[in-house]
C-alpha atoms as a PDB file:
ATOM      1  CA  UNK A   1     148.808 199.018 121.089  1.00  0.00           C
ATOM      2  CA  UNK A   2     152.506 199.633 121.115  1.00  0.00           C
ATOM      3  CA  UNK A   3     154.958 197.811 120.156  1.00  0.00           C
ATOM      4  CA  UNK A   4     158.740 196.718 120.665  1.00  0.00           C
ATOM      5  CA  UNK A   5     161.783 195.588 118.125  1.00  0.00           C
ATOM      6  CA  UNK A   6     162.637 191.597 119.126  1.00  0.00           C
ATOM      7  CA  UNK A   7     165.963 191.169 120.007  1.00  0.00           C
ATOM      8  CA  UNK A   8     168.402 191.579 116.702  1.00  0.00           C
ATOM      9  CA  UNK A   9     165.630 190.498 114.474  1.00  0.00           C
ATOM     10  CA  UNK A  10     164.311 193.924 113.384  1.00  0.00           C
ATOM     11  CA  UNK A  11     160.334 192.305 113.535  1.00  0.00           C
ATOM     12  CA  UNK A  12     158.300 194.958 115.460  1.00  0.00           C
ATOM     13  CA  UNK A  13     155.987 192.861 117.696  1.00  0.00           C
ATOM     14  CA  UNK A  14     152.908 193.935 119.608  1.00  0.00           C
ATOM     15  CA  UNK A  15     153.472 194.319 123.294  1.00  0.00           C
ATOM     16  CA  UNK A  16     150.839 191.707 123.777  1.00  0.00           C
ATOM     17  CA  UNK A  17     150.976 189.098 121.797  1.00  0.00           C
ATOM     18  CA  UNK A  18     148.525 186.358 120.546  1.00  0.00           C
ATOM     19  CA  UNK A  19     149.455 182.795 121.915  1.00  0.00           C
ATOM     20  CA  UNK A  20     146.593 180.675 119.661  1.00  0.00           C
ATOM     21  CA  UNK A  21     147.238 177.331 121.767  1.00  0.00           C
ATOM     22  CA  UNK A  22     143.308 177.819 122.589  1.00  0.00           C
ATOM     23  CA  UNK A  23     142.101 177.204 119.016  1.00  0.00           C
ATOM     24  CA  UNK A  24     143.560 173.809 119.256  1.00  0.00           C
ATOM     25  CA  UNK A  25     141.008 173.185 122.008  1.00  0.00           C
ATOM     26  CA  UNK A  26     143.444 172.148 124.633  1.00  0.00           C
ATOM     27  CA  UNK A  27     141.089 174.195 127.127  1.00  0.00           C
ATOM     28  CA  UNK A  28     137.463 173.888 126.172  1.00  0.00           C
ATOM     29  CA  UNK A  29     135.867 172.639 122.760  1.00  0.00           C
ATOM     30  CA  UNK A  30     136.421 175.368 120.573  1.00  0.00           C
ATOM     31  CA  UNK A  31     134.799 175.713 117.174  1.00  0.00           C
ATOM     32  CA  UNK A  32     135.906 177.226 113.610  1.00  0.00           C
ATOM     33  CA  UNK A  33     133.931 180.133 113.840  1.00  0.00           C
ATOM     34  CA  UNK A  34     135.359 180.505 117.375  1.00  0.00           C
ATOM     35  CA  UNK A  35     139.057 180.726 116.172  1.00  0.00           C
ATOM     36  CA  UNK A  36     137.955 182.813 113.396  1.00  0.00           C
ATOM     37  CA  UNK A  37     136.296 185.576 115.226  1.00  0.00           C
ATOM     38  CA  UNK A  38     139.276 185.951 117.669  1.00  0.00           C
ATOM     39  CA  UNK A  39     141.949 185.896 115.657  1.00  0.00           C
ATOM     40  CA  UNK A  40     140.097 188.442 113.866  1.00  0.00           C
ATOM     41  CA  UNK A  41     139.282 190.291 116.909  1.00  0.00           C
ATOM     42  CA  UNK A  42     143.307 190.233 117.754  1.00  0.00           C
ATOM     43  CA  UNK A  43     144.432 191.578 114.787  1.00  0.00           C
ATOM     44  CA  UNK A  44     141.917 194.432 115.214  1.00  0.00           C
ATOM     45  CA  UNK A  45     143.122 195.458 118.062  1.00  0.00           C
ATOM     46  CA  UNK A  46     146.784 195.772 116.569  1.00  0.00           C
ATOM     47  CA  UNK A  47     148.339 192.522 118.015  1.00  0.00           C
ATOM     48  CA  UNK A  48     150.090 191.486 115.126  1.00  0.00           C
ATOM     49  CA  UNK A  49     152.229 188.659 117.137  1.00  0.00           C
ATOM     50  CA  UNK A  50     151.007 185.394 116.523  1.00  0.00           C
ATOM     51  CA  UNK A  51     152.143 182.207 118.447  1.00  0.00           C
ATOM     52  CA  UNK A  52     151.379 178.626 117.792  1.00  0.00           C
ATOM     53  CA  UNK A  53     153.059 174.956 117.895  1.00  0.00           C
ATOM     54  CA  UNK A  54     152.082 171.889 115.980  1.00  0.00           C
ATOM     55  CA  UNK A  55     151.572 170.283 119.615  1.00  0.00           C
ATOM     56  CA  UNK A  56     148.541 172.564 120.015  1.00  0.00           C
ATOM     57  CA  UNK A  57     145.919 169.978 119.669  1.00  0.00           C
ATOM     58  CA  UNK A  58     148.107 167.908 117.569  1.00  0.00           C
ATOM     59  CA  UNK A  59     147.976 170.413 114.649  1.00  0.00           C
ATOM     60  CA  UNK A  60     144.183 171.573 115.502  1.00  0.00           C
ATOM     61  CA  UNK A  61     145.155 175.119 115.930  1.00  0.00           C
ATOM     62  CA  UNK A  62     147.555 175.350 113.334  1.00  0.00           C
ATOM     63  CA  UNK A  63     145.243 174.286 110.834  1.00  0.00           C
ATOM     64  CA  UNK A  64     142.268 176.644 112.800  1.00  0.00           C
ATOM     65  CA  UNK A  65     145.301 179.492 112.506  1.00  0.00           C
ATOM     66  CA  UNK A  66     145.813 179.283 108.694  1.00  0.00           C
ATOM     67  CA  UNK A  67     141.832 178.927 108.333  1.00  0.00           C
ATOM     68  CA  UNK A  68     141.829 182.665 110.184  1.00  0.00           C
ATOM     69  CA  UNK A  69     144.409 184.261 108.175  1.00  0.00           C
ATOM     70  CA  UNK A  70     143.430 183.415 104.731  1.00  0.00           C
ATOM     71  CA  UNK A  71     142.737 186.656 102.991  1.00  0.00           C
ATOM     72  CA  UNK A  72     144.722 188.361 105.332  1.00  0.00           C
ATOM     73  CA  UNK A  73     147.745 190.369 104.035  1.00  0.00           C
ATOM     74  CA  UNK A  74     150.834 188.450 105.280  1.00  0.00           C
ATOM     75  CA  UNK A  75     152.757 191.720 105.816  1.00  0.00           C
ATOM     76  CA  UNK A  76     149.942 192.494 108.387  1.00  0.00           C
ATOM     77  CA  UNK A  77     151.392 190.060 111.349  1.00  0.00           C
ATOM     78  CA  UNK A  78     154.343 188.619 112.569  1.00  0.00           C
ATOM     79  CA  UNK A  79     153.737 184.506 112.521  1.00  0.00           C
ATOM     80  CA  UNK A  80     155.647 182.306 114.921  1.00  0.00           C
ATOM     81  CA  UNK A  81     155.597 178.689 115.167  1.00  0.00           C
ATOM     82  CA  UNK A  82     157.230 175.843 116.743  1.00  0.00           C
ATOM     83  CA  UNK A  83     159.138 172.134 116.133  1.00  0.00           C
ATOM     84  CA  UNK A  84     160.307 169.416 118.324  1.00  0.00           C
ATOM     85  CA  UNK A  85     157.044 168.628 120.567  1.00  0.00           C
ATOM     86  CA  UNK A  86     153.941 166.827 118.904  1.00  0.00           C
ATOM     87  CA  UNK A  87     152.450 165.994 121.803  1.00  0.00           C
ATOM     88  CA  UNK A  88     153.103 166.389 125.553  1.00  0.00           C
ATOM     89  CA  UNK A  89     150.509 163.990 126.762  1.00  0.00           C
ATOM     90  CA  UNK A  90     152.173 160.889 124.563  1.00  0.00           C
ATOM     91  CA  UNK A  91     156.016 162.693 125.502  1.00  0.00           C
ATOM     92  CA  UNK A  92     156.293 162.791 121.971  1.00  0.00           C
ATOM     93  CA  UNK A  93     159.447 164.990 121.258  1.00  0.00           C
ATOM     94  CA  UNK A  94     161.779 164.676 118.355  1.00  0.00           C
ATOM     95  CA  UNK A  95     164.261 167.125 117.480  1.00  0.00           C
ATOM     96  CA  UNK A  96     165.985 165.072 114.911  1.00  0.00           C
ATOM     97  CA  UNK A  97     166.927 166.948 111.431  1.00  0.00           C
ATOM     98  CA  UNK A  98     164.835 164.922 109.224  1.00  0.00           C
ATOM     99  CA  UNK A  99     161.625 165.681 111.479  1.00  0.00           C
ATOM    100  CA  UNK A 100     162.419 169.445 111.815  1.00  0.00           C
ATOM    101  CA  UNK A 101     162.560 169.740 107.911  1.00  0.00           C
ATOM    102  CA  UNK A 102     159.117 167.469 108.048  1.00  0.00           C
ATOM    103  CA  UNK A 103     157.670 170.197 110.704  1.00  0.00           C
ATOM    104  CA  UNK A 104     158.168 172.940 108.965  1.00  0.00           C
ATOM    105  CA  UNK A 105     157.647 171.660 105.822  1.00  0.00           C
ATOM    106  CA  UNK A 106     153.820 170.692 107.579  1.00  0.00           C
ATOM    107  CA  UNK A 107     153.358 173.438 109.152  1.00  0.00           C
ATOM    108  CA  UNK A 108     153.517 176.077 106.068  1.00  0.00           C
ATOM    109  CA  UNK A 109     151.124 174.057 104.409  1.00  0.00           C
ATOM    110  CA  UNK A 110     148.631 174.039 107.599  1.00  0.00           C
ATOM    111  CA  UNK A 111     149.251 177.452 108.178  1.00  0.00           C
ATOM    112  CA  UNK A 112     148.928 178.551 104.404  1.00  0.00           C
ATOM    113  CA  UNK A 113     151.971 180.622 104.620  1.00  0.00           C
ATOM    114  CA  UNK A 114     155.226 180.926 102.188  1.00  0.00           C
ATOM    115  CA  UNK A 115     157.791 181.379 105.183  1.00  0.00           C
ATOM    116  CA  UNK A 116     157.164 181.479 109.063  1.00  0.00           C
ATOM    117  CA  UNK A 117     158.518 184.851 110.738  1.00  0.00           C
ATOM    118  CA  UNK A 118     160.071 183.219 113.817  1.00  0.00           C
ATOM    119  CA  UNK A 119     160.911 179.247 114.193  1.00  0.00           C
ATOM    120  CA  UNK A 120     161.470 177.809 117.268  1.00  0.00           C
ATOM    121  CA  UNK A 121     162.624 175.103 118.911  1.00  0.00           C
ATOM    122  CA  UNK A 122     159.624 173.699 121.451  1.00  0.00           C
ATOM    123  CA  UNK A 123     160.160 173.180 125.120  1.00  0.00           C
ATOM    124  CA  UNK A 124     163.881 172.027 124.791  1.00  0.00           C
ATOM    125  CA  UNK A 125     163.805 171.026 128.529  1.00  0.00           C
ATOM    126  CA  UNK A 126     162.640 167.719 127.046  1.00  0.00           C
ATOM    127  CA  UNK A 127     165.574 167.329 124.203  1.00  0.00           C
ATOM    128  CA  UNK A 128     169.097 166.677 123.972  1.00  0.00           C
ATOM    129  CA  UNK A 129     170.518 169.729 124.017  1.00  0.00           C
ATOM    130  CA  UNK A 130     173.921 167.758 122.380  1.00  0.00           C
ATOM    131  CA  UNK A 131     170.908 167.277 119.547  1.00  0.00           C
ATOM    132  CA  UNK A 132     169.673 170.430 119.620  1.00  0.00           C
ATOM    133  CA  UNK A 133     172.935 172.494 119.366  1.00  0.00           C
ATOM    134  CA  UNK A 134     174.310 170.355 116.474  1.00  0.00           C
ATOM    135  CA  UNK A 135     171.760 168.825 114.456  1.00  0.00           C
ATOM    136  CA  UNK A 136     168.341 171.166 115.650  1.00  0.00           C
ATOM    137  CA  UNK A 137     170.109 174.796 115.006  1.00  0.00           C
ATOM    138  CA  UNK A 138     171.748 174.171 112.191  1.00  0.00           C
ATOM    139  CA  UNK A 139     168.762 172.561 110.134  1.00  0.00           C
ATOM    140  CA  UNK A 140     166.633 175.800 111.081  1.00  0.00           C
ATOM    141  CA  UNK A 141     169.706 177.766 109.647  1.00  0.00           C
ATOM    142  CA  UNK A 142     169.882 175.784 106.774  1.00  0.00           C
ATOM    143  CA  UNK A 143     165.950 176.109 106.125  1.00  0.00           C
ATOM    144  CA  UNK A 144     166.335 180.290 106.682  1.00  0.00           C
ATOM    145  CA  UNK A 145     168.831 180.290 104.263  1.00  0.00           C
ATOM    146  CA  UNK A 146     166.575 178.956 102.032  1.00  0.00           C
ATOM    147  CA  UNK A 147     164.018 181.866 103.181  1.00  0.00           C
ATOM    148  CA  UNK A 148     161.388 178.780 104.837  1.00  0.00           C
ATOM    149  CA  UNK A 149     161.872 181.001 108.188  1.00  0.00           C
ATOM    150  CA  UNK A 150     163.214 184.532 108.943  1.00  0.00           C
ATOM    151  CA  UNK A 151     164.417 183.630 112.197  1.00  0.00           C
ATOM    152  CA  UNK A 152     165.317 180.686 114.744  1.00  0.00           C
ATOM    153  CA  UNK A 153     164.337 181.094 118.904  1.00  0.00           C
ATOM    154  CA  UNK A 154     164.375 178.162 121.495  1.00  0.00           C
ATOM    155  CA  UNK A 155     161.398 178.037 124.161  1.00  0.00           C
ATOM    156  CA  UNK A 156     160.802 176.087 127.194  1.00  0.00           C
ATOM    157  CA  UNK A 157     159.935 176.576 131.180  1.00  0.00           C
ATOM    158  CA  UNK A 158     163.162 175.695 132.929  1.00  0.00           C
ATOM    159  CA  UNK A 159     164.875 179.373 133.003  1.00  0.00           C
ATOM    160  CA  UNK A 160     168.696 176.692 132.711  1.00  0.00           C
ATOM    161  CA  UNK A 161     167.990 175.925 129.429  1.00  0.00           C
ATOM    162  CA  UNK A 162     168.606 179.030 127.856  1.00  0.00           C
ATOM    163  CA  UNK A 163     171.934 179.513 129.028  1.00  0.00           C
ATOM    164  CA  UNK A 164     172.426 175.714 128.417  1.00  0.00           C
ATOM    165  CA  UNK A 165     172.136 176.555 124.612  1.00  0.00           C
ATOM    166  CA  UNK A 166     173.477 180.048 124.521  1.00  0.00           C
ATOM    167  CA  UNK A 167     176.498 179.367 126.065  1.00  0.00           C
ATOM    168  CA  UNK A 168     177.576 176.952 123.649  1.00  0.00           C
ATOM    169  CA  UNK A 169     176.641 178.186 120.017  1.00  0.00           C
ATOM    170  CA  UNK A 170     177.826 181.270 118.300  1.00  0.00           C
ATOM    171  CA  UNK A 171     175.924 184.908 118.254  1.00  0.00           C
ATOM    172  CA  UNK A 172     173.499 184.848 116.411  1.00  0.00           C
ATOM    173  CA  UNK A 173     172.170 181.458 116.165  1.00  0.00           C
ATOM    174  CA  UNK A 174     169.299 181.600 118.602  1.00  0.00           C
ATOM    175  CA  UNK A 175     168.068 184.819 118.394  1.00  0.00           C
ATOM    176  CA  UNK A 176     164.862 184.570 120.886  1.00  0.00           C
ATOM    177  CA  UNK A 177     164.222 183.028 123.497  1.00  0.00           C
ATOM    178  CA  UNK A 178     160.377 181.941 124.898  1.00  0.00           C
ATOM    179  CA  UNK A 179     159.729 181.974 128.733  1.00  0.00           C
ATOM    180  CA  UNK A 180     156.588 181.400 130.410  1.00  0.00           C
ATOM    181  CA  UNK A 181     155.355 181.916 134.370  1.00  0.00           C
ATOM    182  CA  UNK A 182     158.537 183.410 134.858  1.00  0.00           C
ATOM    183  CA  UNK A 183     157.417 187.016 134.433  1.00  0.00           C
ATOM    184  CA  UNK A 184     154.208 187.667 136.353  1.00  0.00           C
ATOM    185  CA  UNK A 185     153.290 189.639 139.516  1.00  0.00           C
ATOM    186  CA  UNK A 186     153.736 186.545 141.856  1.00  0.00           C
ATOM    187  CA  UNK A 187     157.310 184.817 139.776  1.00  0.00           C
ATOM    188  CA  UNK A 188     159.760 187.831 138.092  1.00  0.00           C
ATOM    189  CA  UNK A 189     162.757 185.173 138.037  1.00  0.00           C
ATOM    190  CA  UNK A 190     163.175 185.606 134.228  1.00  0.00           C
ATOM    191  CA  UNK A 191     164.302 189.738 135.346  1.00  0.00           C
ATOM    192  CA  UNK A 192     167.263 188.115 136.641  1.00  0.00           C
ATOM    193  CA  UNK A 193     168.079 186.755 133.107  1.00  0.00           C
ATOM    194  CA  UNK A 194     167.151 190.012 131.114  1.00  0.00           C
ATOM    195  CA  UNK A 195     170.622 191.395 131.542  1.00  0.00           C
ATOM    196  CA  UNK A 196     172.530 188.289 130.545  1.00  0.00           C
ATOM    197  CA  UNK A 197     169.780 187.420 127.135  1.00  0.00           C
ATOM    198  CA  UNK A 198     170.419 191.580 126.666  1.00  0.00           C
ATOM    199  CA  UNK A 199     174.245 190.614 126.424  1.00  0.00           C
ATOM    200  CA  UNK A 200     173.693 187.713 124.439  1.00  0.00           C
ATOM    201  CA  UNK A 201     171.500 190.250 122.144  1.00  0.00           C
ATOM    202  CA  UNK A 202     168.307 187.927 122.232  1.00  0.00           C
ATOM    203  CA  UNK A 203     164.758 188.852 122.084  1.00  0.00           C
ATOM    204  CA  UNK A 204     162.777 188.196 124.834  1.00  0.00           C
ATOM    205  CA  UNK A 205     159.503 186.836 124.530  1.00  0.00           C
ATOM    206  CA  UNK A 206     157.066 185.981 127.900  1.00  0.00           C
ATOM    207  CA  UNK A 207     154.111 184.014 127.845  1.00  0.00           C
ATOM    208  CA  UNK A 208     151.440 183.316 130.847  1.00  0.00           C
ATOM    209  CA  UNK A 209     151.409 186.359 132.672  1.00  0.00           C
ATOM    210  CA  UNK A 210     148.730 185.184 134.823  1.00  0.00           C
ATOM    211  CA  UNK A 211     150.803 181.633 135.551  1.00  0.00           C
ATOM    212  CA  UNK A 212     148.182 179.726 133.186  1.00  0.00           C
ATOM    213  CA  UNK A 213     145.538 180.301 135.102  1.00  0.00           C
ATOM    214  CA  UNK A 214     146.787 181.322 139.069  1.00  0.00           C
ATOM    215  CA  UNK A 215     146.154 184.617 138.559  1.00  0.00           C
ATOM    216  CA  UNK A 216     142.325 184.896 137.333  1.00  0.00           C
ATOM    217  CA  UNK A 217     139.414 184.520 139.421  1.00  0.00           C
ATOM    218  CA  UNK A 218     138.556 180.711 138.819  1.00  0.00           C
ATOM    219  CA  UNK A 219     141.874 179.831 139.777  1.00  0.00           C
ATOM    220  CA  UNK A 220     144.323 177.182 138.324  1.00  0.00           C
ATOM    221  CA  UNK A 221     143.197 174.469 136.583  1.00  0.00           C
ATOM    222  CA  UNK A 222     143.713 171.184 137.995  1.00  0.00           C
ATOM    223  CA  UNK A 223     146.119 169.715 136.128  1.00  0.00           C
ATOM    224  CA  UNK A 224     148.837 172.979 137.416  1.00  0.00           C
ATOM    225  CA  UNK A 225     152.096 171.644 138.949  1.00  0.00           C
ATOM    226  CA  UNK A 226     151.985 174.516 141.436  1.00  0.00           C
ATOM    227  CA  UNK A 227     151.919 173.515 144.632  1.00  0.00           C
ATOM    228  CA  UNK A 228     148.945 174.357 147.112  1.00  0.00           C
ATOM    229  CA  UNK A 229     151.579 177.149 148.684  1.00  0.00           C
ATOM    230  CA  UNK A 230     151.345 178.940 145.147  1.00  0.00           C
ATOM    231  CA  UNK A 231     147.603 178.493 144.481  1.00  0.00           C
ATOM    232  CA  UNK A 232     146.986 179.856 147.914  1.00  0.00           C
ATOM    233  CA  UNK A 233     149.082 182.482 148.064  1.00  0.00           C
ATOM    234  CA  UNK A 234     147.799 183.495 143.992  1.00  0.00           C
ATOM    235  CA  UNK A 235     144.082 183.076 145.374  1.00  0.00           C
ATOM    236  CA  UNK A 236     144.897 185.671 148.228  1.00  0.00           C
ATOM    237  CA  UNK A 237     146.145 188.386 145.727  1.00  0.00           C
ATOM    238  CA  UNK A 238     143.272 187.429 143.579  1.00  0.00           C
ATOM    239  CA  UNK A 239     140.583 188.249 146.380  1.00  0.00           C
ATOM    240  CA  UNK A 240     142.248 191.063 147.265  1.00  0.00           C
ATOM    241  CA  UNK A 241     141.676 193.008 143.565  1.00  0.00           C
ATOM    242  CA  UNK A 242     138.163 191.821 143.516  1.00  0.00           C
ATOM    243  CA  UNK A 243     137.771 193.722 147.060  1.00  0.00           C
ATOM    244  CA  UNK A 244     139.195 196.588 145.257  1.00  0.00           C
ATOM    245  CA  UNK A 245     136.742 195.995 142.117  1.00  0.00           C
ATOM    246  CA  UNK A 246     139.500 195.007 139.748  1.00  0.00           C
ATOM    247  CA  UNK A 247     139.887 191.610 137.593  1.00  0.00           C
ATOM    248  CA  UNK A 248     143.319 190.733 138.787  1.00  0.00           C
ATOM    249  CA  UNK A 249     144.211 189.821 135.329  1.00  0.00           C
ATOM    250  CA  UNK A 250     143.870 193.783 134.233  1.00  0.00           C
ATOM    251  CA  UNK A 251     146.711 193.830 136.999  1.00  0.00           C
ATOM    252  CA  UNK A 252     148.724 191.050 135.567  1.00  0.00           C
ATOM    253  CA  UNK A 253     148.610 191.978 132.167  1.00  0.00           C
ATOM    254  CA  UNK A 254     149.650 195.829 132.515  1.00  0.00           C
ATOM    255  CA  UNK A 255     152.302 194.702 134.990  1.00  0.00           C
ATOM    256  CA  UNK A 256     153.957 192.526 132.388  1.00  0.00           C
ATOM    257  CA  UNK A 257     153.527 194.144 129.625  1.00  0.00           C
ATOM    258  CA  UNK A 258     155.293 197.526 132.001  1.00  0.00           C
ATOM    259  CA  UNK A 259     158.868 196.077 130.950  1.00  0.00           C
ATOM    260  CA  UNK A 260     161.024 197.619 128.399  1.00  0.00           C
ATOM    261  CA  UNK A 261     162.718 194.554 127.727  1.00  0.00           C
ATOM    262  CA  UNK A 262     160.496 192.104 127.471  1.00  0.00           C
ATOM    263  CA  UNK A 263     159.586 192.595 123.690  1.00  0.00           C
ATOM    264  CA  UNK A 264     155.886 190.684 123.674  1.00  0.00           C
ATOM    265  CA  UNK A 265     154.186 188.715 126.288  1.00  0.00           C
ATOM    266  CA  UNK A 266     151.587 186.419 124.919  1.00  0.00           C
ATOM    267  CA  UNK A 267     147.606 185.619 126.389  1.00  0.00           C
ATOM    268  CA  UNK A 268     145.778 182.988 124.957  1.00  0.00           C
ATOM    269  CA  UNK A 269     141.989 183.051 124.451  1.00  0.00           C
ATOM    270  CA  UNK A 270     139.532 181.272 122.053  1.00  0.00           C
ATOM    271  CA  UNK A 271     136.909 184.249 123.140  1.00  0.00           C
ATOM    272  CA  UNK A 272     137.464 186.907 121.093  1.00  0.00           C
ATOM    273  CA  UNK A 273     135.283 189.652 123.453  1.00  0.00           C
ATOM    274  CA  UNK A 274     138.456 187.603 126.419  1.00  0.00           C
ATOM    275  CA  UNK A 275     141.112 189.198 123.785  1.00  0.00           C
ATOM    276  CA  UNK A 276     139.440 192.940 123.348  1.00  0.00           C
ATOM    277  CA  UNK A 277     139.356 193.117 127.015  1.00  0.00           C
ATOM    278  CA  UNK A 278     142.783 192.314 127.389  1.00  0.00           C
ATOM    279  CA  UNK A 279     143.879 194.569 124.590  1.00  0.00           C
ATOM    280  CA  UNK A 280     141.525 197.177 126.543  1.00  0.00           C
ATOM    281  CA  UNK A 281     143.458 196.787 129.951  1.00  0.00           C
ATOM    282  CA  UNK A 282     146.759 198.183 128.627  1.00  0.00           C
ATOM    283  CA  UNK A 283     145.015 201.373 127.584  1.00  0.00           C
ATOM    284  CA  UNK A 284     144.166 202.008 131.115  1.00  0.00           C
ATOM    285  CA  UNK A 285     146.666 203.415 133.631  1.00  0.00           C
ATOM    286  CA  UNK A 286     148.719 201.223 136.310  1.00  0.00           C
ATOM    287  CA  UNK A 287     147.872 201.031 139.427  1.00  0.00           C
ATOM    288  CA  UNK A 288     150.825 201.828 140.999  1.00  0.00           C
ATOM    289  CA  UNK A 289     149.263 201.766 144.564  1.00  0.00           C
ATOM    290  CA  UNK A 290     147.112 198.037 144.421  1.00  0.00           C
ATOM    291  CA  UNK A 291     150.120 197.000 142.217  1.00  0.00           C
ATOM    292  CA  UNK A 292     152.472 197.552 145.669  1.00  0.00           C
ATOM    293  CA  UNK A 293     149.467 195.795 147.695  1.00  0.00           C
ATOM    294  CA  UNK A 294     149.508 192.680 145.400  1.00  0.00           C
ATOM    295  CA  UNK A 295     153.273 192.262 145.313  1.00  0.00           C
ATOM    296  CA  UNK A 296     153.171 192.838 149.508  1.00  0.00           C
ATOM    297  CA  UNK A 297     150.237 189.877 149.695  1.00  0.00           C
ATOM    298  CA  UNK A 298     152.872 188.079 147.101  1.00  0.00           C
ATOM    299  CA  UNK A 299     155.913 188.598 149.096  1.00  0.00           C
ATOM    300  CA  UNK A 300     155.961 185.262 150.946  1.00  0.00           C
ATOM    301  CA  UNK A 301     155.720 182.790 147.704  1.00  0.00           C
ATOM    302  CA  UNK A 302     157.668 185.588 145.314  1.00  0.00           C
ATOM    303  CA  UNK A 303     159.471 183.456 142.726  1.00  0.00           C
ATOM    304  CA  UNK A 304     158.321 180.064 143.982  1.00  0.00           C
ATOM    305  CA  UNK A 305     157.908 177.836 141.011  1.00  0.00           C
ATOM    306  CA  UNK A 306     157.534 174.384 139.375  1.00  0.00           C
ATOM    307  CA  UNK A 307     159.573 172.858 136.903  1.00  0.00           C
ATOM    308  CA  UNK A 308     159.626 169.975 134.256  1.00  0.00           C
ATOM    309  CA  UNK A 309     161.726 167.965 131.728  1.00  0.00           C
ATOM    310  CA  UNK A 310     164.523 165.594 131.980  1.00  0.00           C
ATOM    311  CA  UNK A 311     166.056 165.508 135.442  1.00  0.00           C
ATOM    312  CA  UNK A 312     169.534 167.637 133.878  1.00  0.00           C
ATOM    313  CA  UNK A 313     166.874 170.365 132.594  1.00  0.00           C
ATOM    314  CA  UNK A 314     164.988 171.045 135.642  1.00  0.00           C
ATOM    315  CA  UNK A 315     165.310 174.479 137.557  1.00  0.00           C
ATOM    316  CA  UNK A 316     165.450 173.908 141.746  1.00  0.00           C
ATOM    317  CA  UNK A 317     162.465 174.555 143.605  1.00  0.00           C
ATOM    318  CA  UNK A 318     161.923 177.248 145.534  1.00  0.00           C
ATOM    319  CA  UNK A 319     158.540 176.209 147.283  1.00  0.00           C
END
């Protein structure tokens, strides 16, 4: 496994990270022993990122998380967690001050932790960013100082609104940043970015390299917002590895793990032999040739996306 410094913060993450949204059983039921075993599994193959969000099955895989890590040496892993969304299928988003401090507060306790690693603030394209610039931020600041967290990040799937926030609050304050299905083999919109979040001296984190689920052989779930265009065009790249005897995903993953500057990209499983064989992938070479195959089948739907949140937080479509 290698492994990158995040932004400014000085944490060394794994280049592949460990999103645990799946032990909260938003996917499939998931047991105990389930989230146990692959955590496990992840930290034996040297991914010692760790992602979660009290919206994971409204605090399911936090509390699964903290059952996985007890006994584990807390200087072993980097732990990062998340406030502001509780629940995305009752819209339930509050970014206020008194339940950020509640959050965290919750969240150590369900995680069985002294102090989270990395804090951030969840899917902001559904918050006031007014709210989240002056009342958010500087409650995470005050809770660092008080050594609760080690550092503060903002997340979301709108690529505006990270400079929405960056622009307006001093260096330093939001020191990652969270994008997902904006760096994968069919959507590399969040390159354009790299060189301004460089600038700003963020850390960049990725998440869904295969587009939650566009980029594996079943296909997209169907609850995606991607538009038939996408799904076709994903399914035609898809059939096109397994002609060539390779899980597209092996693709996927090596491709977006291949960039310097994105310091972890995070895959989510709740089956641990899913998470050895995506470890596994990155210790194989790149494919340079099917790689420039795929991205030629891609070609016609590169950077075509979705988007969601309030109406002044949503990127345009390109579809």
């Amino acid at each position: 496994m290698k492994y990158r410094t995040l932004g400014h913060t000085g944490l060394n993450v794994s280049v592949l990270g460990f999103g645990a949204s799946s032990l909260g059983s938003v996917f499939r039921e998931v047991t105990l022993g389930d989230a146990v075993a692959t955590v496990q599994a992840a930290l034996e193959g040297g991914m010692n990122f760790i992602d979660v969000s009290p919206s994971y099955g409204e605090t399911l895989a936090e509390l699964r998380l903290g059952r996985a890590l007890e006994g584990v040496p807390r200087d072993s892993y980097i732990l990062a967690t998340k406030i502001g969304s509780y629940s995305e299928p009752r819209g339930d988003y509050d970014f206020s001050r008194a339940s950020t401090e509640r959050s965290v507060e919750h969240s150590l306790k369900r995680l069985g932790v002294d102090y989270i690693d990395l804090i951030q603030c969840h899917d902001i394209e559904f918050g006031d960013h007014d709210q989240v610039i002056n009342e958010t931020l500087p409650t995470l600041h005050k809770l660092k100082e008080q050594g609760f967290v080690r550092h503060v990040g903002i997340t979301g799937l709108p690529l505006k609104i990270f400079p929405s926030i960056l622009d307006r609050v001093p260096p330093g304050t939001v020191e990652t940043i969270l994008s997902f299905c904006h760096y994968e083999l069919n959507d590399t919109s969040l390159g354009d970015l790299i060189p301004y979040l460089q600038e700003k001296g963020v850390g960049i984190i990725s998440a869904s390299p295969t587009g939650m689920g566009l980029l594996t052989q079943r296909g997209a779930p169907g609850w995606h917002m991607a538009s038939e265009t996408i799904r076709a065009g994903c399914r035609k790249a898809m059939e096109h590895c397994r002609s060539k005897g390779v899980d597209i995903v092996q693709l996927a993953l090596q491709f977006a793990c291949d960039n310097e500057a994105i310091a972890s990209t995070l895959v989510g499983s709740a089956n641990p032999d899913n998470i050895r064989a995506n470890i596994s992938y990155l210790d194989q070479p790149l494919d340079r040739e099917l790689l420039a195959e795929v991205m030629e089948i891609l070609e016609p739907i590169h950077n075509f996306n979705f988007t969601r949140g309030l109406p002044q937080h949503r990127d345009p479509i390109l579809a």
